[in-house]
Protein backbone atom coordinates (compact mmCIF):
# COMPACT_ATOMS: atom_id res chain seq x y z
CA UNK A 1 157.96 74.82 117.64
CA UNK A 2 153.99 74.66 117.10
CA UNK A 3 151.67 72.25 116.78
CA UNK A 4 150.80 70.24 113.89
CA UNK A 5 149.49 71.74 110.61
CA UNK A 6 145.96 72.60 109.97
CA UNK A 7 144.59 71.78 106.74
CA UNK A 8 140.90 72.90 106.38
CA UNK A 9 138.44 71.63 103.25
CA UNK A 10 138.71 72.59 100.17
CA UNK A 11 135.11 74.01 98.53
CA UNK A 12 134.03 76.59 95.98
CA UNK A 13 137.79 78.34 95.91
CA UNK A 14 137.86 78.80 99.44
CA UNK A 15 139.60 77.20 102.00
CA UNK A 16 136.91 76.22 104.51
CA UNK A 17 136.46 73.90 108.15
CA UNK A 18 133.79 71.28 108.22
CA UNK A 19 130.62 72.33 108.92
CA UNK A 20 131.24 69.89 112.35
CA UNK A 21 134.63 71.11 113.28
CA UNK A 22 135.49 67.60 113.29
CA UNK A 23 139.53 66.72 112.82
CA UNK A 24 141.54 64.04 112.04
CA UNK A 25 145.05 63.94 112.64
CA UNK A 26 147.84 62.26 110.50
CA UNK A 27 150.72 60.11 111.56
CA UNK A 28 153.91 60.28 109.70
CA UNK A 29 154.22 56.41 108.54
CA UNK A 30 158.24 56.52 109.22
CA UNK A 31 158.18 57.76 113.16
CA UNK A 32 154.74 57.46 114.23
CA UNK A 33 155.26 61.33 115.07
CA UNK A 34 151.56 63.45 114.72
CA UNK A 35 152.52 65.99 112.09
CA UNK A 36 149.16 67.20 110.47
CA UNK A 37 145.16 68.03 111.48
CA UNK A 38 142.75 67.83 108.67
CA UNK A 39 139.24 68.76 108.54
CA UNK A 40 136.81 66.02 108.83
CA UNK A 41 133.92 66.68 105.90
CA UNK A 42 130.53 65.43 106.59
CA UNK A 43 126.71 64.74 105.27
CA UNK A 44 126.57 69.09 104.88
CA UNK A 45 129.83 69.23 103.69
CA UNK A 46 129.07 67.18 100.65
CA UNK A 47 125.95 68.80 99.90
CA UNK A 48 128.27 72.47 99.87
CA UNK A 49 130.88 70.80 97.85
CA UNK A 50 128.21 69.27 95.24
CA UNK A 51 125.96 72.39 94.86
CA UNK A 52 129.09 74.89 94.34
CA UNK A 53 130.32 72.05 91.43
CA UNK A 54 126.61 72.24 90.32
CA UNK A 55 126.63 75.92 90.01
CA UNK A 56 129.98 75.93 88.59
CA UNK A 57 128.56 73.59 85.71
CA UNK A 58 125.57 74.87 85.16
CA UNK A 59 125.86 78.75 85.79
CA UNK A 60 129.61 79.47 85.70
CA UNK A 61 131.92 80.15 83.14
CA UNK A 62 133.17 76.94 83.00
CA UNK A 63 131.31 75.52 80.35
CA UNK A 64 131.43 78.04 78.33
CA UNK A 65 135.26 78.08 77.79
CA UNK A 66 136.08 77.08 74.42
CA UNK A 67 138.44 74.01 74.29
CA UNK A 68 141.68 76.59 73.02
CA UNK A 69 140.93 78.43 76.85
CA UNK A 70 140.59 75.57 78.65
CA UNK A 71 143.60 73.56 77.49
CA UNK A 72 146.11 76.81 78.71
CA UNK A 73 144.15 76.75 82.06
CA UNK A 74 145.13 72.74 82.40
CA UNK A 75 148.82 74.07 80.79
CA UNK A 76 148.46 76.38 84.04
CA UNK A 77 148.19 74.05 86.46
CA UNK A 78 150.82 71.84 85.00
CA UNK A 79 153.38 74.87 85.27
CA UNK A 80 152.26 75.22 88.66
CA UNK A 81 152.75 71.87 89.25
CA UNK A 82 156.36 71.72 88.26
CA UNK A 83 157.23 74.95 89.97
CA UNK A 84 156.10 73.48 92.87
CA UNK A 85 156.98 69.52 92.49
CA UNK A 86 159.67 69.47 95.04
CA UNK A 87 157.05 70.45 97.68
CA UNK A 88 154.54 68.33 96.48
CA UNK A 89 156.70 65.35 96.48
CA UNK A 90 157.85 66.40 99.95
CA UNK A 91 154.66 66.23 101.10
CA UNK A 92 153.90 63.26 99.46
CA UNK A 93 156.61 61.77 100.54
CA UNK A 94 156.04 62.53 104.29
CA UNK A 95 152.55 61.68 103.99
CA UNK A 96 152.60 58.37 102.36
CA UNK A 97 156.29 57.02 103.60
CA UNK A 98 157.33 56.10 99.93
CA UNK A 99 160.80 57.31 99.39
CA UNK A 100 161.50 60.45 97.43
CA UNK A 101 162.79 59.44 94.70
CA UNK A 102 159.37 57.66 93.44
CA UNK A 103 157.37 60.62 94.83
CA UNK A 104 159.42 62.66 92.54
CA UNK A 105 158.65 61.02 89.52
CA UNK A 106 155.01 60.66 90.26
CA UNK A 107 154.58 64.06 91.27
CA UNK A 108 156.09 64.81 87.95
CA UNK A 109 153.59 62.18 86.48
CA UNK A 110 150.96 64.77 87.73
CA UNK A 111 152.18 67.84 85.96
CA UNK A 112 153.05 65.65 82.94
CA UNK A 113 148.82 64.16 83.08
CA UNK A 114 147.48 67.80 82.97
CA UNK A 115 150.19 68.34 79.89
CA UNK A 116 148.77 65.73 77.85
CA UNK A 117 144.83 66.58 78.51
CA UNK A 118 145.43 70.46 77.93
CA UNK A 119 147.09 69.30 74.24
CA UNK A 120 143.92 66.60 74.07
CA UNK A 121 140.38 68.78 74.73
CA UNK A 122 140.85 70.38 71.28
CA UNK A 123 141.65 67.21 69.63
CA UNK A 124 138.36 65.59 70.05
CA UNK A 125 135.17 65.86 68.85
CA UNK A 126 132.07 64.77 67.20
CA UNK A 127 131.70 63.15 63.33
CA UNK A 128 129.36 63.84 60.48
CA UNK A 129 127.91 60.45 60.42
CA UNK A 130 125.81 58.70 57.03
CA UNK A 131 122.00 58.05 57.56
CA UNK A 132 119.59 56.70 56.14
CA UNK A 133 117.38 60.12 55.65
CA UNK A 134 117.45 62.91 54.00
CA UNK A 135 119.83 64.77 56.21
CA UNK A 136 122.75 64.84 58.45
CA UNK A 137 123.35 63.52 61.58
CA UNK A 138 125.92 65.01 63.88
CA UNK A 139 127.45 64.04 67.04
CA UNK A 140 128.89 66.09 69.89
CA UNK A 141 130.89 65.06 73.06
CA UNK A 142 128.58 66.63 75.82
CA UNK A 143 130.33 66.43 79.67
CA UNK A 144 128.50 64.73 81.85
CA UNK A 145 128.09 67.35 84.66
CA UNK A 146 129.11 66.86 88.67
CA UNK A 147 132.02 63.92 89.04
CA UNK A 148 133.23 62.29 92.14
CA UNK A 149 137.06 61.47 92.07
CA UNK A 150 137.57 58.45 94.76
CA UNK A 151 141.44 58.66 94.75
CA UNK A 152 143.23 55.40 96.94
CA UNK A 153 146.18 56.45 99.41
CA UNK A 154 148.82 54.61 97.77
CA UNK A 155 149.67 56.69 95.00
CA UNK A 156 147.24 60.18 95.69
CA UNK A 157 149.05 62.84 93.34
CA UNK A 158 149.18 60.76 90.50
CA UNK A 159 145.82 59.39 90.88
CA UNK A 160 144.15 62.27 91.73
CA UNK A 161 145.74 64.14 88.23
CA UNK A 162 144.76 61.07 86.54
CA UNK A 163 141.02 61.41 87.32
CA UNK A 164 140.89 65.43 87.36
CA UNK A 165 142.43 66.58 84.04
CA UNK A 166 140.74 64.71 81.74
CA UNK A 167 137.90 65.03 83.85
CA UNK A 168 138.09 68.77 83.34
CA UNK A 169 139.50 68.66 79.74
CA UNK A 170 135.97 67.39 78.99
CA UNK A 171 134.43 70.22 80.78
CA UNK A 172 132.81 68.61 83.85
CA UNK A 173 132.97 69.96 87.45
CA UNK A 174 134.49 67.94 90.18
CA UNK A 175 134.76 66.96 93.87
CA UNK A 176 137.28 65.01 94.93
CA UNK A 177 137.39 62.35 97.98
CA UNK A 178 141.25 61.72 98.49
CA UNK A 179 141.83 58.64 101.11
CA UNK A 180 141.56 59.79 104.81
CA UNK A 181 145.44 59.11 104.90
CA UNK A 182 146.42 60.93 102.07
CA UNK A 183 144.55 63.90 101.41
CA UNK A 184 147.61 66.66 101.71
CA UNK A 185 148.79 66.89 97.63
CA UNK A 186 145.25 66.58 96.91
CA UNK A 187 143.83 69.92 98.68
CA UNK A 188 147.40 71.34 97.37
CA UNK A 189 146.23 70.70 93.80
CA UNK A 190 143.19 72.51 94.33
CA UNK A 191 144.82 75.69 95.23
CA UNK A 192 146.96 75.46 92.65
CA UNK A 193 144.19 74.92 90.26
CA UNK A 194 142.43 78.05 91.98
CA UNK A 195 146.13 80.01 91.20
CA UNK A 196 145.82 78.73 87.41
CA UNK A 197 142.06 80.48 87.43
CA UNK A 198 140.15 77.59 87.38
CA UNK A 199 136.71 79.08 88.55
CA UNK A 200 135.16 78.73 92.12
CA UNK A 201 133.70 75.59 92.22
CA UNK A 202 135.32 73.53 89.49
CA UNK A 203 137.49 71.93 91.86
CA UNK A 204 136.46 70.78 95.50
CA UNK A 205 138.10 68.60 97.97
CA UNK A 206 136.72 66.85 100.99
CA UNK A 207 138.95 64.65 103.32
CA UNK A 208 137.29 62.27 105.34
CA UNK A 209 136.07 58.80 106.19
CA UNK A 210 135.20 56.72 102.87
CA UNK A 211 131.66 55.54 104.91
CA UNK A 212 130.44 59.13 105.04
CA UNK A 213 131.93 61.27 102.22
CA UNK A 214 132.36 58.58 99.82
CA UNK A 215 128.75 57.39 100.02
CA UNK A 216 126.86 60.56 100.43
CA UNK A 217 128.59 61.91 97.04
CA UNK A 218 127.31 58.25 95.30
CA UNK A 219 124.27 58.63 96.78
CA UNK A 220 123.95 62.73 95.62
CA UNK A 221 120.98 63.10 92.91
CA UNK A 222 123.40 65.91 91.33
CA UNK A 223 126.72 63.82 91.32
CA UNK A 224 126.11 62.08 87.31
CA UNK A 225 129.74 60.15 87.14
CA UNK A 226 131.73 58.12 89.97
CA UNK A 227 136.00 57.30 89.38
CA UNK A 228 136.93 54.77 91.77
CA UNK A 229 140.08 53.49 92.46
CA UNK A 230 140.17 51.16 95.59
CA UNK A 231 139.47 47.29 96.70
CA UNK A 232 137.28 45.20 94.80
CA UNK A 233 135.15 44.89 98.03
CA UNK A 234 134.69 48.77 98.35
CA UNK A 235 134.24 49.42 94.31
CA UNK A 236 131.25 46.50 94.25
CA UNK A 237 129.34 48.59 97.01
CA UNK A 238 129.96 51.94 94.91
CA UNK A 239 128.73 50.29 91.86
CA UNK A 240 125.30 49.12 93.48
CA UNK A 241 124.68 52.36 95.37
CA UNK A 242 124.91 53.90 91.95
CA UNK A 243 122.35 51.90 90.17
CA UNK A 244 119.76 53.84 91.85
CA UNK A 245 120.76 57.13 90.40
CA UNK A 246 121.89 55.52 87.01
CA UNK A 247 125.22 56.94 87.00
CA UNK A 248 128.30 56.44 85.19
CA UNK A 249 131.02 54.33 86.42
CA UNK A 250 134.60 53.37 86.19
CA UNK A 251 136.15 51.22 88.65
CA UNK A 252 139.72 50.09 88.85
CA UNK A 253 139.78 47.90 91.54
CA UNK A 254 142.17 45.00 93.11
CA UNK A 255 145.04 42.53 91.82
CA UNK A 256 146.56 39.79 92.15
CA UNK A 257 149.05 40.06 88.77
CA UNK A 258 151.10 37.10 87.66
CA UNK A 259 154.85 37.76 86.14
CA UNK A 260 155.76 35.04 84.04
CA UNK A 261 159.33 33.91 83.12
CA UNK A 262 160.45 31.27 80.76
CA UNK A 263 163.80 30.36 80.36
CA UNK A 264 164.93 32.02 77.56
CA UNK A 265 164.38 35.38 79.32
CA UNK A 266 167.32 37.51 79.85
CA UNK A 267 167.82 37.25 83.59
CA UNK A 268 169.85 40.63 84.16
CA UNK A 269 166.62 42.29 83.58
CA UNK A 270 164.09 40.07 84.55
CA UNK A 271 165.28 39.34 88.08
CA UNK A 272 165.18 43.34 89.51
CA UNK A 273 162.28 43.40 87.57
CA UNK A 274 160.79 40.44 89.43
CA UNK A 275 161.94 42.33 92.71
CA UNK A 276 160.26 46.03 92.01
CA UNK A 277 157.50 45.12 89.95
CA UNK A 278 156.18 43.39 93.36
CA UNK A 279 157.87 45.51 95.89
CA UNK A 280 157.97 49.13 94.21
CA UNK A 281 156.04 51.04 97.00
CA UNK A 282 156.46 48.79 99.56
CA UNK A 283 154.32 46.52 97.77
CA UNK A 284 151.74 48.64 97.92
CA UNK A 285 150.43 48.49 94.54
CA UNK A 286 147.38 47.04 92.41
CA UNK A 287 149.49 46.19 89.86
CA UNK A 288 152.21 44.89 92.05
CA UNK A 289 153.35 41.24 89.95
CA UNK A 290 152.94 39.28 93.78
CA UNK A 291 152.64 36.08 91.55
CA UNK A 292 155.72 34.77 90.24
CA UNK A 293 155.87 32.06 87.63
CA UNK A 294 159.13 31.18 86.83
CA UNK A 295 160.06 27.67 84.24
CA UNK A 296 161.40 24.84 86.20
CA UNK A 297 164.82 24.40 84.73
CA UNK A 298 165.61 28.22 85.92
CA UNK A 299 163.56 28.06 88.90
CA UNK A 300 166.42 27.96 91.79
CA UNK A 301 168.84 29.94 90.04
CA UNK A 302 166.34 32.75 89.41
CA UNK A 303 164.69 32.58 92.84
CA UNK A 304 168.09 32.32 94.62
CA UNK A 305 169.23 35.61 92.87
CA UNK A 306 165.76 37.40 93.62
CA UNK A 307 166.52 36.59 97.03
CA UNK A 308 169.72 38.05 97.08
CA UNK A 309 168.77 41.12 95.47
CA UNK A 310 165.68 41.72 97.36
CA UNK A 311 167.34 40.77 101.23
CA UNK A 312 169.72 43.72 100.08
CA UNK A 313 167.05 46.28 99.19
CA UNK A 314 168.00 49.28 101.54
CA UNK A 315 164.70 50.46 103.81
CA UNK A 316 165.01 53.65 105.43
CA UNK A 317 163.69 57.60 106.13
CA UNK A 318 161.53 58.41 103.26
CA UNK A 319 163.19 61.81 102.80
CA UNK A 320 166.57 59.91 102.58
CA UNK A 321 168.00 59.98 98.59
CA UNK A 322 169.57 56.69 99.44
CA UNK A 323 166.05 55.04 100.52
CA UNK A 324 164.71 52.49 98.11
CA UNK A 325 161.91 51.16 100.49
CA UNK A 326 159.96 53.15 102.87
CA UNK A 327 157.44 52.36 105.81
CA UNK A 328 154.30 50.64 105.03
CA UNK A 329 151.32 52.95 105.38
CA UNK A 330 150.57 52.63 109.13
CA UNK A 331 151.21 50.32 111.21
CA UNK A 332 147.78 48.68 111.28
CA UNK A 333 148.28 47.97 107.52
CA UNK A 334 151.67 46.34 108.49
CA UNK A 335 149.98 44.39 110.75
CA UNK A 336 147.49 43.25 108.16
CA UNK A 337 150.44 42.30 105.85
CA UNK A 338 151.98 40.26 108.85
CA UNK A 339 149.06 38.36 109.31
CA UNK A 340 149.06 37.50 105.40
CA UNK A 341 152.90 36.28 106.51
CA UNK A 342 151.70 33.95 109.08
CA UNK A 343 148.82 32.66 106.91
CA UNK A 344 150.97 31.32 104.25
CA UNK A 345 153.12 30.05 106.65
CA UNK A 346 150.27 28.08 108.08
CA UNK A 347 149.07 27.07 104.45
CA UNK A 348 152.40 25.02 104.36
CA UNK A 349 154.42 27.72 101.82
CA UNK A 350 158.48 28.56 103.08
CA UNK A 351 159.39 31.69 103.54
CA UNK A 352 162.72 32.34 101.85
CA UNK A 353 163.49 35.61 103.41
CA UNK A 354 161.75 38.80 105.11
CA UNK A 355 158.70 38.73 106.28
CA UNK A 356 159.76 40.41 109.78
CA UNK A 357 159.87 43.73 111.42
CA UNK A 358 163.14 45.47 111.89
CA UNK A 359 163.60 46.50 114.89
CA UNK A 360 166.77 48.60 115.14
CA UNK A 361 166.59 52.35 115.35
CA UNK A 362 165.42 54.24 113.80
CA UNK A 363 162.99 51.88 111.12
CA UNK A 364 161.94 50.04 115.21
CA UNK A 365 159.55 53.41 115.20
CA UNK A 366 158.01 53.19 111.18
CA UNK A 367 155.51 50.98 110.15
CA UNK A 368 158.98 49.09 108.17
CA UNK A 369 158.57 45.79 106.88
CA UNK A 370 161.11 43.51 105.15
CA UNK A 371 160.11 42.23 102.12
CA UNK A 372 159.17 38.26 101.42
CA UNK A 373 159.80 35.80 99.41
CA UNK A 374 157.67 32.46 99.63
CA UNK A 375 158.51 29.63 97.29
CA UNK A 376 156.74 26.08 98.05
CA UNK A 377 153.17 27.63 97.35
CA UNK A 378 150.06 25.77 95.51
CA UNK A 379 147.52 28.00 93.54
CA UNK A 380 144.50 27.35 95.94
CA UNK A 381 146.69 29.29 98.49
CA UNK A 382 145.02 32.33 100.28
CA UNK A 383 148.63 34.25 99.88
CA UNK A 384 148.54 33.30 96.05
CA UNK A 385 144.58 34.07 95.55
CA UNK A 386 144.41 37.27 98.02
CA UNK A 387 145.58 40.74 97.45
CA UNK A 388 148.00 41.27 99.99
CA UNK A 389 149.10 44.83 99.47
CA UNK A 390 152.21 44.35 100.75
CA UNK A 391 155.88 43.56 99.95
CA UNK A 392 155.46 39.81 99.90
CA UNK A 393 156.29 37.75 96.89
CA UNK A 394 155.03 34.10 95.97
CA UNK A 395 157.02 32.47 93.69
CA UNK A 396 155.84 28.82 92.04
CA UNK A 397 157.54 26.94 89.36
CA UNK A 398 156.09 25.95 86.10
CA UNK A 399 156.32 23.55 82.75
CA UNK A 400 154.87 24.37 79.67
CA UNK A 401 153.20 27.45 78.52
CA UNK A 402 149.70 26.38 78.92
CA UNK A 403 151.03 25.49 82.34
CA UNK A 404 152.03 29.00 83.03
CA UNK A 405 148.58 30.60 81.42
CA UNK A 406 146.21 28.59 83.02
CA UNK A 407 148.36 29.40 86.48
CA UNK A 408 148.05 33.10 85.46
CA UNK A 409 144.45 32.75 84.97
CA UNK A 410 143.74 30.92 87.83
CA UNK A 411 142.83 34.32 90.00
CA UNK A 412 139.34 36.71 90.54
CA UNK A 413 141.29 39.23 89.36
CA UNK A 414 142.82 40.48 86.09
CA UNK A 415 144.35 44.36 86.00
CA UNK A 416 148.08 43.75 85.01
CA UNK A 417 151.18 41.23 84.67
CA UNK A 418 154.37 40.72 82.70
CA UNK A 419 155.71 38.07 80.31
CA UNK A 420 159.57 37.50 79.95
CA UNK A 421 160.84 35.61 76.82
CA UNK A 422 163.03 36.35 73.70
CA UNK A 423 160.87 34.01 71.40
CA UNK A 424 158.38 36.84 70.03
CA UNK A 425 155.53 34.19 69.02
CA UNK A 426 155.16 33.04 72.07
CA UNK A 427 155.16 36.59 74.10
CA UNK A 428 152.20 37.29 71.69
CA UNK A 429 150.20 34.13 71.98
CA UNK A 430 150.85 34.39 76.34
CA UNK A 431 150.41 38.14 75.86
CA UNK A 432 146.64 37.63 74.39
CA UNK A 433 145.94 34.49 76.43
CA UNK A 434 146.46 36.29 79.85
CA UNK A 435 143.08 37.46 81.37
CA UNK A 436 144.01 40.89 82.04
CA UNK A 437 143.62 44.45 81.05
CA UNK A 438 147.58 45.50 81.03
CA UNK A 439 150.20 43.14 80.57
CA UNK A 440 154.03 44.38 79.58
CA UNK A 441 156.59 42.15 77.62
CA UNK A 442 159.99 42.15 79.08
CA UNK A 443 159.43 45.02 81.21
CA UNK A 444 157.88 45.62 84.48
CA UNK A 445 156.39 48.53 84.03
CA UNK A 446 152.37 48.99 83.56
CA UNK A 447 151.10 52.50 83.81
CA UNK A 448 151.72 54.72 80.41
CA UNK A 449 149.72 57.98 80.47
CA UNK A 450 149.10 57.91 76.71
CA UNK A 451 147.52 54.23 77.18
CA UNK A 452 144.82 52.67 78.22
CA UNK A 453 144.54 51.44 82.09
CA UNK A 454 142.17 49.45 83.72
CA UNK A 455 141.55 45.58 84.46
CA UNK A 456 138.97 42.85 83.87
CA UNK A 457 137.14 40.25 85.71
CA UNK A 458 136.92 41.91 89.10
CA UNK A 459 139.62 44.20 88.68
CA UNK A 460 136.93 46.86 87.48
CA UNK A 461 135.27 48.38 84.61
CA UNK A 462 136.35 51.22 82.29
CA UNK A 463 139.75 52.60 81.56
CA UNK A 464 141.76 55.66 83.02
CA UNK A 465 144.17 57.10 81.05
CA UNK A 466 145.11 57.76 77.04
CA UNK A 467 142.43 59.25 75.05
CA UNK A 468 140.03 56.34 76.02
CA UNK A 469 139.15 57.30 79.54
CA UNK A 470 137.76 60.68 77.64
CA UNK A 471 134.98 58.75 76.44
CA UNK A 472 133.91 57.99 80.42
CA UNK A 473 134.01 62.17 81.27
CA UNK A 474 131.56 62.79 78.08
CA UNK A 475 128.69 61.59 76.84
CA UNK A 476 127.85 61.15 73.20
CA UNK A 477 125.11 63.30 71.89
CA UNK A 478 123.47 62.88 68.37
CA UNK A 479 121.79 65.61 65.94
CA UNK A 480 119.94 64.81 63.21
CA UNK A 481 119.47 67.73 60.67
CA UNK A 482 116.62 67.62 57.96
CA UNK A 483 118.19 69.03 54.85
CA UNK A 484 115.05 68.99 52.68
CA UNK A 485 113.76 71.92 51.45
């Protein structure tokens, strides 16, 4: 058998190495076992990536496309997509050690993103606006020019199509910085786009360390728009190094989301709900619901059958149908996790269950972590305050619904949550109380591709998704004509 694969940068429609013939190699998250070598972009390599989306945008055909063209290229690449989704989630699957099941559905989540913008970009538009003059004033949607797409590891295909078709629906160039982890359905996108006939240039990908690709392309005088999805800590640096050049920003950043449960709630669906919405992806998850607020006079009975349910969640092999947890990320991001176990240990919150390594073959080689439960916790807590990224839950008890609010509230963050309760006024008046951006009723589930996404406080700025986030890939431009004779 050979080596590992070689997967070389992605720049102007070509398949290229770094200009430093630097590597990286990648570690499969379930067996430790080296299975890929990806090139290592650099300072150069950003300024080739950024001048061929320049010239793309400003000389190529690109722009010129009329919206009817452009939406059956993005049709193109969704096609492609699905002809090729059980590859992609393969890959994905391998790559990231989430079970293949979920990288089925997000893989399809990709194709289904560059559906929705092709059937958008001819759907929006300007307006014939009244003035105050004797004329007409007219507004266009203008794109914006060169965009850097910061994509997280934790979910890279659907994150990456999330930030590239509307990006290109609006008719703006791209370069894309997938995680150093996760870069593999990324660059595979690219050629696909390339097979759709997406011009040279349009679409670039450079893997790489965040500290040197991910801060020359903020810094770049030519790069006019900056998508980040990442930690709070990373996404505040991104948003000062971009003051200097002015340029547009959306960040969606960390959480720390609350679920809250009153008693009325019907239990059959709130308690798996309670167990994935925190420990879908190992945990692994901005919008994971780590913070569970549950009324007192259910509090044992729901916690005890959380526990039950969630000790009898079935880790294994990614690539195993059966799977319903995979590996952590790497093993150094398991170890962070562990050391977020000890600390609320320390802090004086009981563990219910998990919280340990398995050691049995074959999860002993993964990066496998059972998932936690901690009840016993106080607000001020670091595991209750912290984003953990991990499969840990911390569950508290509460009394009223102000009670519940204020305890929802009571974090730096604000990008999702859930509310469980039949009585409708109240899931309305919690619903608009809750400091957040998303926030389902009776359901666990956050992310809709025809809505909105993003958080508040310092969860980030700006939405993804829906038709909103095509307001953050244009730019509004007025005309004012003088009608008199």
């Amino acid at each position: 058998m050979g080596g590992p694969t070689r997967y070389p940068l992605w720049i102007s429609g070509e398949s290229v190495p770094a200009a430093s013939g630097q590597i990286y190699t990648l570690v499969d998250p379930a067996t430790q076992e080296a299975f890929a070598e990806v090139a290592s972009a650099g300072p150069e390599d950003v300024e080739r990536a950024v001048a061929a989306a320049h010239r793309a945008f400003t000389a190529g055909p690109w722009r010129r496309l009329n919206t009817r063209e452009r939406g059956r290229l993005l049709l193109r690449v969704a096609d492609l997509i699905r002809q090729h989704a059980e590859e992609l989630a393969r890959t994905e699957s391998r790559n990231v050690g989430k079970p293949i099941r979920e990288a089925r559905e997000e893989v399809q989540l990709a194709a289904d993103c560059f559906e929705y913008y092709a059937g958008a970009v001819n759907k929006v538009g300007g307006h014939t606006v009244p003035v105050a003059a004797p004329g007409v004033s007219l507004t266009f949607r203008e794109p914006i020019g060169v965009c850097a797409l910061i994509v997280p590891w934790n979910f890279p295909i659907a994150i990456t199509a999330w930030k590239l078709a509307p990006a290109l629906a609006m008719g703006n160039t791209v370069v894309i910085k997938p995680a150093t982890q996760t870069p593999l359905t990324a660059l595979r996108l690219a050629e696909l786009a390339a097979e759709a006939d997406l011009p040279p240039g349009v679409v670039n990908v450079l893997p790489g360390p965040g500290g040197v690709v991910g801060e020359a392309l903020v810094r770049h005088p030519l790069v006019r728009k900056v998508s980040f999805t990442g930690s709070t800590e990373v996404g505040r640096e991104i948003l000062r190094l971009s003051a200097d050049g002015i340029k547009r920003v959306t960040l969606e950043l960390g959480g720390k989301s609350a679920n809250i449960v009153f008693a009325d709630a019907d239990l059959e669906r709130a308690v798996p709900s309670a167990a994935w919405s925190a420990l879908g992806n190992a945990g692994q998850d901005c919008c994971a619901r780590s913070r569970l607020f549950v009324e007192r006079r259910i509090f044992d009975t729901f916690v005890t059958r959380l526990a039950d349910l969630v000790q009898r969640i079935r880790l294994g092999a990614p690539l195993d149908e059966q799977t319903e947890m995979g590996p952590l990320v790497s093993l150094a991001h398991r170890e962070r996790v562990r050391g977020y176990v000890r600390v609320g240990q320390e802090e004086g919150a009981r563990l219910l269950c998990g919280g340990d390594v398995p050691h049995d073959d074959p999860l002993g080689r993964g990066a496998y972590l059972r998932p936690a439960i901690f009840v016993d916790v106080r607000p001020a807590m670091r595991v209750m305050q912290e984003e953990i990224f991990g499969p840990v839950i911390c569950a508290m008890p509460f009394d009223t619904e102000e009670e519940a609010v204020a305890l929802a509230n009571d974090s730096r963050y604000g990008l999702s949550g859930s509310v469980w309760t039949r009585d409708l006024g109240r899931a309305l008046r919690v619903a608009r109380a809750v400091e957040t951006g998303v926030l389902s009723v009776n359901s666990g589930h956050s992310v809709h591709l025809e809505a909105p996404f993003g958080g508040v406080k310092e969860s980030g700025v700006g939405r993804e998704l829906g038709l909103a986030v095509l307001d953050h890939y244009s730019e509004w431009k007025s005309v004012f004509v003088d009608t008199r004779p």
